[in-house]
N, C-alpha and C. Protein backbone atom coordinates (compact mmCIF):
# COMPACT_ATOMS: atom_id res chain seq x y z
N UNK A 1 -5.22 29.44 96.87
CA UNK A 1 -6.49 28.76 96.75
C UNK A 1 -6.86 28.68 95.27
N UNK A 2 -7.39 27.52 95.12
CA UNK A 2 -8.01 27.98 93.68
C UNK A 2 -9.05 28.25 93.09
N UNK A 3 -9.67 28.04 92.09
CA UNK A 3 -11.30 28.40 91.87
C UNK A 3 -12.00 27.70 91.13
N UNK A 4 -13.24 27.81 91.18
CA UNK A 4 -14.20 26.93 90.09
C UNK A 4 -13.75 26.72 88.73
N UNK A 5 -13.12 28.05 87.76
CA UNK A 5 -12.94 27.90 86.67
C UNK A 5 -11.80 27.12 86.31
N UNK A 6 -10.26 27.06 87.22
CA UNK A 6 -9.78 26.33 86.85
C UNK A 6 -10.01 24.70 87.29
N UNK A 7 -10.99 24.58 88.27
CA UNK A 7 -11.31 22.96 88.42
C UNK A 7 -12.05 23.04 86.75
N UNK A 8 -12.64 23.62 86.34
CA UNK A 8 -13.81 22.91 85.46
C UNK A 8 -12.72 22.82 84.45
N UNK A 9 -11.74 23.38 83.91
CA UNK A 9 -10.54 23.54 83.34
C UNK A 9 -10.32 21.79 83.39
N UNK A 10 -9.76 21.77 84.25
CA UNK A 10 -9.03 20.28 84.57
C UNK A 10 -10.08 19.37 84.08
N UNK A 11 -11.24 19.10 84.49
CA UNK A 11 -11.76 18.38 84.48
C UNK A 11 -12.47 18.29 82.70
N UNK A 12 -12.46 19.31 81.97
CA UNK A 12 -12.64 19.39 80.50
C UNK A 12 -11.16 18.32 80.28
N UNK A 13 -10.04 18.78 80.38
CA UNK A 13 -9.15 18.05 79.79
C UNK A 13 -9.22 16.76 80.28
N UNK A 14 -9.47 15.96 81.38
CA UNK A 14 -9.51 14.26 81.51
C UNK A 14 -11.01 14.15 80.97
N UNK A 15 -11.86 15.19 80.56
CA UNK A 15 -13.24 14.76 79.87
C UNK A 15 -12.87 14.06 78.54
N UNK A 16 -11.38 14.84 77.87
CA UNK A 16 -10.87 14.46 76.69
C UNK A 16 -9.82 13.77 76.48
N UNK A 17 -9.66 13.04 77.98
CA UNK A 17 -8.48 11.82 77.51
C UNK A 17 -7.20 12.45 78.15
N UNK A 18 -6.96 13.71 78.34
CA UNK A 18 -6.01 14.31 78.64
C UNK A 18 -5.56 14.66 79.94
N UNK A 19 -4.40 14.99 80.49
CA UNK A 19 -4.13 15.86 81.47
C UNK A 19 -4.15 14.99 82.65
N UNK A 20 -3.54 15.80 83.73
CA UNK A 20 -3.23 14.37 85.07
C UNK A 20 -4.35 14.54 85.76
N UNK A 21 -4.71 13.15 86.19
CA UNK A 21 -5.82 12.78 87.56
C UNK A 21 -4.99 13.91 88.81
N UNK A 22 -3.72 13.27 89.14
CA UNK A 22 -3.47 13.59 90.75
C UNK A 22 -3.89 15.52 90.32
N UNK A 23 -3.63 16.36 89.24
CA UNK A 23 -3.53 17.53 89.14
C UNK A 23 -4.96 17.65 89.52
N UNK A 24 -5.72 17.26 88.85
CA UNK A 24 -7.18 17.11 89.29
C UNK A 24 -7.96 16.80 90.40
N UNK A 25 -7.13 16.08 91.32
CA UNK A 25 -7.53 15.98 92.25
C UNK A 25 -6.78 17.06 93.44
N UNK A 26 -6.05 17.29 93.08
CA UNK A 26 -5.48 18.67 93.85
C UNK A 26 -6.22 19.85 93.41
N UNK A 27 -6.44 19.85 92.15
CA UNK A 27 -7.27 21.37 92.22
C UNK A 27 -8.85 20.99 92.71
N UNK A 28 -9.20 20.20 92.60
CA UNK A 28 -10.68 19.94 93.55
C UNK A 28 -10.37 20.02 94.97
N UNK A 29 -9.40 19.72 95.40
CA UNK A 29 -9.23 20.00 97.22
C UNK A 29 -9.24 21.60 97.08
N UNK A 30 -8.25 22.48 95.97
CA UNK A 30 -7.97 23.80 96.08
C UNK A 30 -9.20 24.70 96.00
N UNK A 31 -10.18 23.99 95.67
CA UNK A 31 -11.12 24.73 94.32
C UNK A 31 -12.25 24.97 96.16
N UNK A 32 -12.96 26.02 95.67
CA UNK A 32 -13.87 26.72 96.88
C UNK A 32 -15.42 26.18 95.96
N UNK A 33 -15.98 25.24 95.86
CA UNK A 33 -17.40 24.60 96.23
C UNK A 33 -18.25 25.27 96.62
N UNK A 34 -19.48 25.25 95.96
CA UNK A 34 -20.76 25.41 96.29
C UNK A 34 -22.00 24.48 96.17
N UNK A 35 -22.10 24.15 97.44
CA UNK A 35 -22.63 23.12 98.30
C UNK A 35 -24.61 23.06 98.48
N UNK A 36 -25.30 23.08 97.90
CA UNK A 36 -26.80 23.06 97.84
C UNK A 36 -27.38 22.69 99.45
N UNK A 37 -27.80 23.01 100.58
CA UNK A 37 -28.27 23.01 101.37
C UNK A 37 -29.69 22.97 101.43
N UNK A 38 -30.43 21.56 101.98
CA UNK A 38 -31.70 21.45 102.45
C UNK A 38 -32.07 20.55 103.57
N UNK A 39 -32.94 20.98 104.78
CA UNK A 39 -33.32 20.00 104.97
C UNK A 39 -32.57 20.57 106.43
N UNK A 40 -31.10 21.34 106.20
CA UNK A 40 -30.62 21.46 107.71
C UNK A 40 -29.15 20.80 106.94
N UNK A 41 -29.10 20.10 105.55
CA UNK A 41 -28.17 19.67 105.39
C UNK A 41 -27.17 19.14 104.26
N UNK A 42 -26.37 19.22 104.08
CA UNK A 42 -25.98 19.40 102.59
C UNK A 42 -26.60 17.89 101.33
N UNK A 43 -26.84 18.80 100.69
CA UNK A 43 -28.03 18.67 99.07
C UNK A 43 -26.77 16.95 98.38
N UNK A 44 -27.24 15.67 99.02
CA UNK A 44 -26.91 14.55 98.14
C UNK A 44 -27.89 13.98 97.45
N UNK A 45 -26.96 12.76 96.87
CA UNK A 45 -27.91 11.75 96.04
C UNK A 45 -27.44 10.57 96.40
N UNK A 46 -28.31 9.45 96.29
CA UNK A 46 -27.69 7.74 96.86
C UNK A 46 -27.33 7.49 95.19
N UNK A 47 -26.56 6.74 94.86
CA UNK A 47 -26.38 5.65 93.43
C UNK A 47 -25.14 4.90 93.37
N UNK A 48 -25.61 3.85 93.19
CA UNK A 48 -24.73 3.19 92.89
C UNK A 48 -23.76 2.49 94.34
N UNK A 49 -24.63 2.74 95.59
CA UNK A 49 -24.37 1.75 96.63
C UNK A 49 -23.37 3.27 97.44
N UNK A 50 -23.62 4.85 96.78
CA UNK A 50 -22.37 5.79 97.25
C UNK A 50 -23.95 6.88 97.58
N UNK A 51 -23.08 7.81 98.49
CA UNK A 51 -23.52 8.77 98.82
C UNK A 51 -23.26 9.81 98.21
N UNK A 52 -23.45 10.46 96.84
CA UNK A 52 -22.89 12.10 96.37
C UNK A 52 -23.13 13.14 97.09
N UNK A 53 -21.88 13.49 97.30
CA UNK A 53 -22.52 15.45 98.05
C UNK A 53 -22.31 16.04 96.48
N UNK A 54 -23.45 16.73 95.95
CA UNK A 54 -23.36 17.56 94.69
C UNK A 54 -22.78 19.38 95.21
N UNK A 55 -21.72 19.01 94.55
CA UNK A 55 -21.31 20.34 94.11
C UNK A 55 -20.91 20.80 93.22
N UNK A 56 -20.68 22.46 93.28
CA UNK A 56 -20.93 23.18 92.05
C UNK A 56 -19.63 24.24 92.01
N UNK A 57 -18.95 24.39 90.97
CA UNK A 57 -17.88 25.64 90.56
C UNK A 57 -18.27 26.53 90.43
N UNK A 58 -19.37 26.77 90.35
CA UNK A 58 -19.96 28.48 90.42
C UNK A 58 -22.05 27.94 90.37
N UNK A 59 -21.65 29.41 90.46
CA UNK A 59 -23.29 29.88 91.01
C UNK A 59 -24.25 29.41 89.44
N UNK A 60 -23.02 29.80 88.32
CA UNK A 60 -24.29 29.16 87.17
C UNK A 60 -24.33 27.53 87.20
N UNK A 61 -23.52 26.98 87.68
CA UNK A 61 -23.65 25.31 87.79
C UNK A 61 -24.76 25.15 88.94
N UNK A 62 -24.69 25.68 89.90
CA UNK A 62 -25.51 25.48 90.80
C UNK A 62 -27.00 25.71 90.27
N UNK A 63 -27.16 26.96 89.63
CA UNK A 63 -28.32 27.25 89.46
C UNK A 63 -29.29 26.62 87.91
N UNK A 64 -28.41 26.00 87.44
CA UNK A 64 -28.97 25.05 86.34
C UNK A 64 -29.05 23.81 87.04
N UNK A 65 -28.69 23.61 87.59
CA UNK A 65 -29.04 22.36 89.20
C UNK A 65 -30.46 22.37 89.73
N UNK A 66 -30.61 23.51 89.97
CA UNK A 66 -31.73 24.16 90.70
C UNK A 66 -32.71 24.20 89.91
N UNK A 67 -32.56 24.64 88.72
CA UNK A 67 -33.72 24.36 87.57
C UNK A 67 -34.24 23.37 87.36
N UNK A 68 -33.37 22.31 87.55
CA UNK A 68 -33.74 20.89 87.46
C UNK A 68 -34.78 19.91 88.85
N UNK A 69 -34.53 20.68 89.69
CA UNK A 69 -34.96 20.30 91.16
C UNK A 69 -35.93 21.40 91.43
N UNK A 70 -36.49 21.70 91.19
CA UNK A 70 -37.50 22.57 91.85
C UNK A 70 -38.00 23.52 91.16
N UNK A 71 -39.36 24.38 91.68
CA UNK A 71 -40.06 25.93 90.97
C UNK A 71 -38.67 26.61 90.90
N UNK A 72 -38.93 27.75 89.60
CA UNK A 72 -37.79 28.54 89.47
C UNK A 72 -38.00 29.67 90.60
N UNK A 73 -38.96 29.76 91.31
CA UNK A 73 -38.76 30.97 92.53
C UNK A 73 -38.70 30.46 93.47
N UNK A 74 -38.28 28.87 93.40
CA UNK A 74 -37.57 28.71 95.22
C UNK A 74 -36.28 29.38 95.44
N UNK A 75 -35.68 29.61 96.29
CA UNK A 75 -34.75 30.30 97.06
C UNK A 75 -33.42 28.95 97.59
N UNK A 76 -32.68 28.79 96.87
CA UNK A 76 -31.34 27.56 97.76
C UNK A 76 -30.54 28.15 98.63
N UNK A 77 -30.26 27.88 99.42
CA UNK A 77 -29.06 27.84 100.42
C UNK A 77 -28.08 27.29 99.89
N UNK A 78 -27.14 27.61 100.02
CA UNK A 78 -25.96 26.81 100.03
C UNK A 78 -24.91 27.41 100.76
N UNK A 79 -23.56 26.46 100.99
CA UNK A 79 -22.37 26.48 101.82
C UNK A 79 -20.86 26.90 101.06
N UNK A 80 -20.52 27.86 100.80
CA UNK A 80 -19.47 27.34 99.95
C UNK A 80 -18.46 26.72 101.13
N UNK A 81 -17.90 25.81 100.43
CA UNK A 81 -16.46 24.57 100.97
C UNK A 81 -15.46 24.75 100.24
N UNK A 82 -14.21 24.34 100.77
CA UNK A 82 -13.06 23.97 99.88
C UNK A 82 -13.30 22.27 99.59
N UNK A 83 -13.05 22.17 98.99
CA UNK A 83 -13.08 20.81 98.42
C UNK A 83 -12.38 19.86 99.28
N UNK A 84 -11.31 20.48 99.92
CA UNK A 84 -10.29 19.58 100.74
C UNK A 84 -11.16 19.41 101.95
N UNK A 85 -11.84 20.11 102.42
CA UNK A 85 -12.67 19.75 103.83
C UNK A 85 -13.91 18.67 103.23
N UNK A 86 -14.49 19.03 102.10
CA UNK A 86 -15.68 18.10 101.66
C UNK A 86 -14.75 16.42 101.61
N UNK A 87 -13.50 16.66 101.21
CA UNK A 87 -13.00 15.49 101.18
C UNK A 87 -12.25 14.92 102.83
N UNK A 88 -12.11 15.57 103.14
CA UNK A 88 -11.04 15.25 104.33
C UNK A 88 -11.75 15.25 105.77
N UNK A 89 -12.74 15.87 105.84
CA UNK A 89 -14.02 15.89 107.08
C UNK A 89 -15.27 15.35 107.41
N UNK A 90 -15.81 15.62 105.25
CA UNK A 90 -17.10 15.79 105.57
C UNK A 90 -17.06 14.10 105.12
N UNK A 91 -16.80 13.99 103.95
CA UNK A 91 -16.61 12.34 103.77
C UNK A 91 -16.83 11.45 104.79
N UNK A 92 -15.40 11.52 105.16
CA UNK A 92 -15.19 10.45 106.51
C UNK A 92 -16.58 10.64 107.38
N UNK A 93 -16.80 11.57 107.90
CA UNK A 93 -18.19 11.77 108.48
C UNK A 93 -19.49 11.03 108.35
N UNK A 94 -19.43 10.75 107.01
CA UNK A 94 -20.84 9.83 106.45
C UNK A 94 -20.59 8.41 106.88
N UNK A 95 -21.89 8.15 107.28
CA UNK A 95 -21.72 6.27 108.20
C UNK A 95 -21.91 5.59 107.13
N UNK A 96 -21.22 5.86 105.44
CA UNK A 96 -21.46 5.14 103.88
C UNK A 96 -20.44 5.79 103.13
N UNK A 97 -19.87 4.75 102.44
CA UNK A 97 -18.99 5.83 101.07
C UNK A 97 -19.95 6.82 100.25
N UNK A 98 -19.41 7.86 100.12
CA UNK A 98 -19.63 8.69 99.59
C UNK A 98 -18.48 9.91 98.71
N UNK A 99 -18.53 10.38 97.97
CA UNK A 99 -17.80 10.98 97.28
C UNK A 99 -18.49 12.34 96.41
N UNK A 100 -17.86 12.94 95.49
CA UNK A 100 -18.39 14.11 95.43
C UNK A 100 -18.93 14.50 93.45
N UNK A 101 -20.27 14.68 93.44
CA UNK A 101 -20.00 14.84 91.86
C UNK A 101 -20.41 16.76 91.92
N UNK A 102 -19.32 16.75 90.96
CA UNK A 102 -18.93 17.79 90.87
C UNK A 102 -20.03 18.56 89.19
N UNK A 103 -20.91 19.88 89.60
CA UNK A 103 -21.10 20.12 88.63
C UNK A 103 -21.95 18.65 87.52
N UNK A 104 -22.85 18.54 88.50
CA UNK A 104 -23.66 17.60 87.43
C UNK A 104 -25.22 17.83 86.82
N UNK A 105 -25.21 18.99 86.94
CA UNK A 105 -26.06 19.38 85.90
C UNK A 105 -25.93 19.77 84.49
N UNK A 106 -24.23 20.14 84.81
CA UNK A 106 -23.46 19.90 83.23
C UNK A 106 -23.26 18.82 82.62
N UNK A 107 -24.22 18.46 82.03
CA UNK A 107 -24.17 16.72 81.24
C UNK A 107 -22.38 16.64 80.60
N UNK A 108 -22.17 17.56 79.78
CA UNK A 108 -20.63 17.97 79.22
C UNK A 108 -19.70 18.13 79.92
N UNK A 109 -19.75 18.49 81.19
CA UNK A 109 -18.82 19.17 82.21
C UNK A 109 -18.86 18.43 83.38
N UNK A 110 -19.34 17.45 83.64
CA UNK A 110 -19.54 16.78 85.25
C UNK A 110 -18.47 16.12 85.31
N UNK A 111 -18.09 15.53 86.73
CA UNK A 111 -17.57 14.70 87.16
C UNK A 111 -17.89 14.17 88.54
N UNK A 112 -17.65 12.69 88.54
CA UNK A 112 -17.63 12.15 89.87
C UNK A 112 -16.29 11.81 90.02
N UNK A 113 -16.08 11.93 91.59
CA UNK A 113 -14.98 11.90 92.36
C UNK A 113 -15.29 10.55 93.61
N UNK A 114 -15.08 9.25 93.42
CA UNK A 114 -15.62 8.17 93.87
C UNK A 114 -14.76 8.18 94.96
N UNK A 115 -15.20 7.71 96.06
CA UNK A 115 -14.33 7.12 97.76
C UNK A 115 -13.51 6.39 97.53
N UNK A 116 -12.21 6.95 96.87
CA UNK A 116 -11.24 5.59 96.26
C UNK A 116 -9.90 6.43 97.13
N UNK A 117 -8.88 5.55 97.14
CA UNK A 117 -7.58 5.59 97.38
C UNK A 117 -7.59 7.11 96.43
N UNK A 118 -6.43 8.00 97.13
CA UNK A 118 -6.12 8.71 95.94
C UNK A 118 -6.81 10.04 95.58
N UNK A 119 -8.39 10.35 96.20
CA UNK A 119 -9.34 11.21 96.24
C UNK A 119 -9.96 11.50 97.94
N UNK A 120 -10.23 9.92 98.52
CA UNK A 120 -10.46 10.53 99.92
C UNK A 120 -9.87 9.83 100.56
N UNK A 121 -9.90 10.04 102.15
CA UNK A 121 -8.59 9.62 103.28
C UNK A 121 -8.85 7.72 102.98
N UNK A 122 -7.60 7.05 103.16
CA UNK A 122 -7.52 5.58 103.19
C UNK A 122 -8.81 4.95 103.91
N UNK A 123 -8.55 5.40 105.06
CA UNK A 123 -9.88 5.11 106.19
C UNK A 123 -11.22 4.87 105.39
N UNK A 124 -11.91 6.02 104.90
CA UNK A 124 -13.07 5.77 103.86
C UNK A 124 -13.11 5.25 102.45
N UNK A 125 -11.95 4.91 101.97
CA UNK A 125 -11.86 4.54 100.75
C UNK A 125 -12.58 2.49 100.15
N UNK A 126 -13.70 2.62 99.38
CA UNK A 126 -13.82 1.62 99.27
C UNK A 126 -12.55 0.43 98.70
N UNK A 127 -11.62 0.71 98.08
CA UNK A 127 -10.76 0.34 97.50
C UNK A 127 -9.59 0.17 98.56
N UNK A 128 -9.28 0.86 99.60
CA UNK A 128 -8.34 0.93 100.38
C UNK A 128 -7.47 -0.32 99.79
N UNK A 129 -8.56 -1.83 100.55
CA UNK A 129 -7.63 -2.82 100.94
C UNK A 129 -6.94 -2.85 99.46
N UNK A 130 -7.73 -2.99 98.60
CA UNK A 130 -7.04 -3.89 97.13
C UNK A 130 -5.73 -2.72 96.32
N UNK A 131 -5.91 -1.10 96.38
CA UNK A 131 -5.30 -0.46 95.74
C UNK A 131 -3.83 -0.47 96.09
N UNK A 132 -3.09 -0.16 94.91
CA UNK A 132 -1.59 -0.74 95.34
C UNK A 132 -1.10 1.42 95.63
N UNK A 133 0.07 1.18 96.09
CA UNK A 133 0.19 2.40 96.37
C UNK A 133 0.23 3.34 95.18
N UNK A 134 0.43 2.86 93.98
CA UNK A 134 0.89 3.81 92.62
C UNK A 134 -0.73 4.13 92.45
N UNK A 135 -1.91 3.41 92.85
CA UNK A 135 -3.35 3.77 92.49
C UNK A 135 -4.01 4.61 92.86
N UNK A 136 -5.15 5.21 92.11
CA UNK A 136 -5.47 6.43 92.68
C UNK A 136 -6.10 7.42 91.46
N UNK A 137 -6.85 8.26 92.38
CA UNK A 137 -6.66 9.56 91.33
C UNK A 137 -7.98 9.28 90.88
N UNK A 138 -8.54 10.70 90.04
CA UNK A 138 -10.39 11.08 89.81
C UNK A 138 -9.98 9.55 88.44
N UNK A 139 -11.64 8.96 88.96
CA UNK A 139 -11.86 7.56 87.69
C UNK A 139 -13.56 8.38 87.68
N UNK A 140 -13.76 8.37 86.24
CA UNK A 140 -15.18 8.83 85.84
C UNK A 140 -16.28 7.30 86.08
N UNK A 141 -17.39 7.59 87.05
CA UNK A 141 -17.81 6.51 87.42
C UNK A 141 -18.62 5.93 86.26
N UNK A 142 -18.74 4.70 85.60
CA UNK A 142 -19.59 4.93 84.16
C UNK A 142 -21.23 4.30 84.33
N UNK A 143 -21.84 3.44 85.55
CA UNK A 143 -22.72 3.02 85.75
C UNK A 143 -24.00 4.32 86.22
N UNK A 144 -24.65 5.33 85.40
CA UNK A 144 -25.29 5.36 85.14
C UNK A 144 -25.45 7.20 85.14
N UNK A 145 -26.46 7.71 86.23
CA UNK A 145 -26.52 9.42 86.25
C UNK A 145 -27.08 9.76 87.56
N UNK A 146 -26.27 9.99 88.74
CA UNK A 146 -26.54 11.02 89.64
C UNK A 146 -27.78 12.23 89.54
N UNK A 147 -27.88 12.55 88.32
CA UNK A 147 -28.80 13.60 88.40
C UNK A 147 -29.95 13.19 88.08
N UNK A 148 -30.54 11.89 88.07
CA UNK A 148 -32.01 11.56 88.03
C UNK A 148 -32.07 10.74 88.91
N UNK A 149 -31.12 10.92 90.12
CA UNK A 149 -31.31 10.37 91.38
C UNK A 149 -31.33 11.08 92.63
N UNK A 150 -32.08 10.74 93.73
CA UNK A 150 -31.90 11.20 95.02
C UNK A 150 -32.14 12.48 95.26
N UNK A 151 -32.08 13.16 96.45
CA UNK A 151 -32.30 14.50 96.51
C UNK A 151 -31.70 14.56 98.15
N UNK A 152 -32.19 15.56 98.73
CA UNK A 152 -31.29 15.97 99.55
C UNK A 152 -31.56 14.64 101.12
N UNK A 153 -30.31 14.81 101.53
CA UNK A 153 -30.06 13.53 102.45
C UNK A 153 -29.24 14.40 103.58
């Protein structure tokens, strides 16, 4: 299994141009998630026509999250996940594309993981029809910021 620190690992190096998508997207299936719970249900955001489930590599991503959303003496729930079920269950599950930003309270450190070929099952992928089989793999979404959007869904 793997862990938060080496996803945030990966995801520093394609922050800088470097290092493989597919590796990246394998250690986000490997990587164990922490999932913000409200409501009865896991903590998204709408943008950009997608559904984000926000998650977090550790408890300090989460909780600079939390700073941002609410009094500092509310109390969060959360779920930890493997990444591979957020992608392979919970996804498909949503009656909308949706995909996963990872750690976005780290303006420096975030990433989104968009419903594409390559990240979640064909079935949910907005891209399915057009992507050729070599396509694929984490694309940093550039139209705008998840974190001054939405709240829990």
């Amino acid at each position: 299994m793997g862990n938060g620190a080496t996803l945030r690992e990966r995801i520093a190096e394609r922050r800088a141009g470097t290092g493989d998508p597919r590796a990246l997207v394998g250690e986000l299936r490997r990587a164990p998630l922490l999932v913000p719970l409200d409501g009865g249900g896991l903590w998204t955001a709408h943008f950009g026509g997608i559904r984000w489930i926000c998650a977090f590599t550790g408890e300090n991503s989460l909780a600079r999250f939390a700073n941002r959303h609410g009094p500092g003496d509310r109390e969060w729930e959360f779920a930890e996940l493997l990444g591979a079920r957020l992608l392979d269950e919970i996804v498909p599950a949503m009656a909308e594309p949706a995909g996963i930003a990872v750690d976005v309270a780290d303006e420096d450190a975030s990433m989104l993981f968009p419903p594409v070929v390559g990240i979640v099952p064909e079935a949910v992928a907005v891209d399915a029809a057009t992507a050729g089989p070599d396509e694929g793999g984490a694309r940093p979404v550039a139209t705008g910021d998840p974190r001054t959007e939405g709240g829990a869904h």
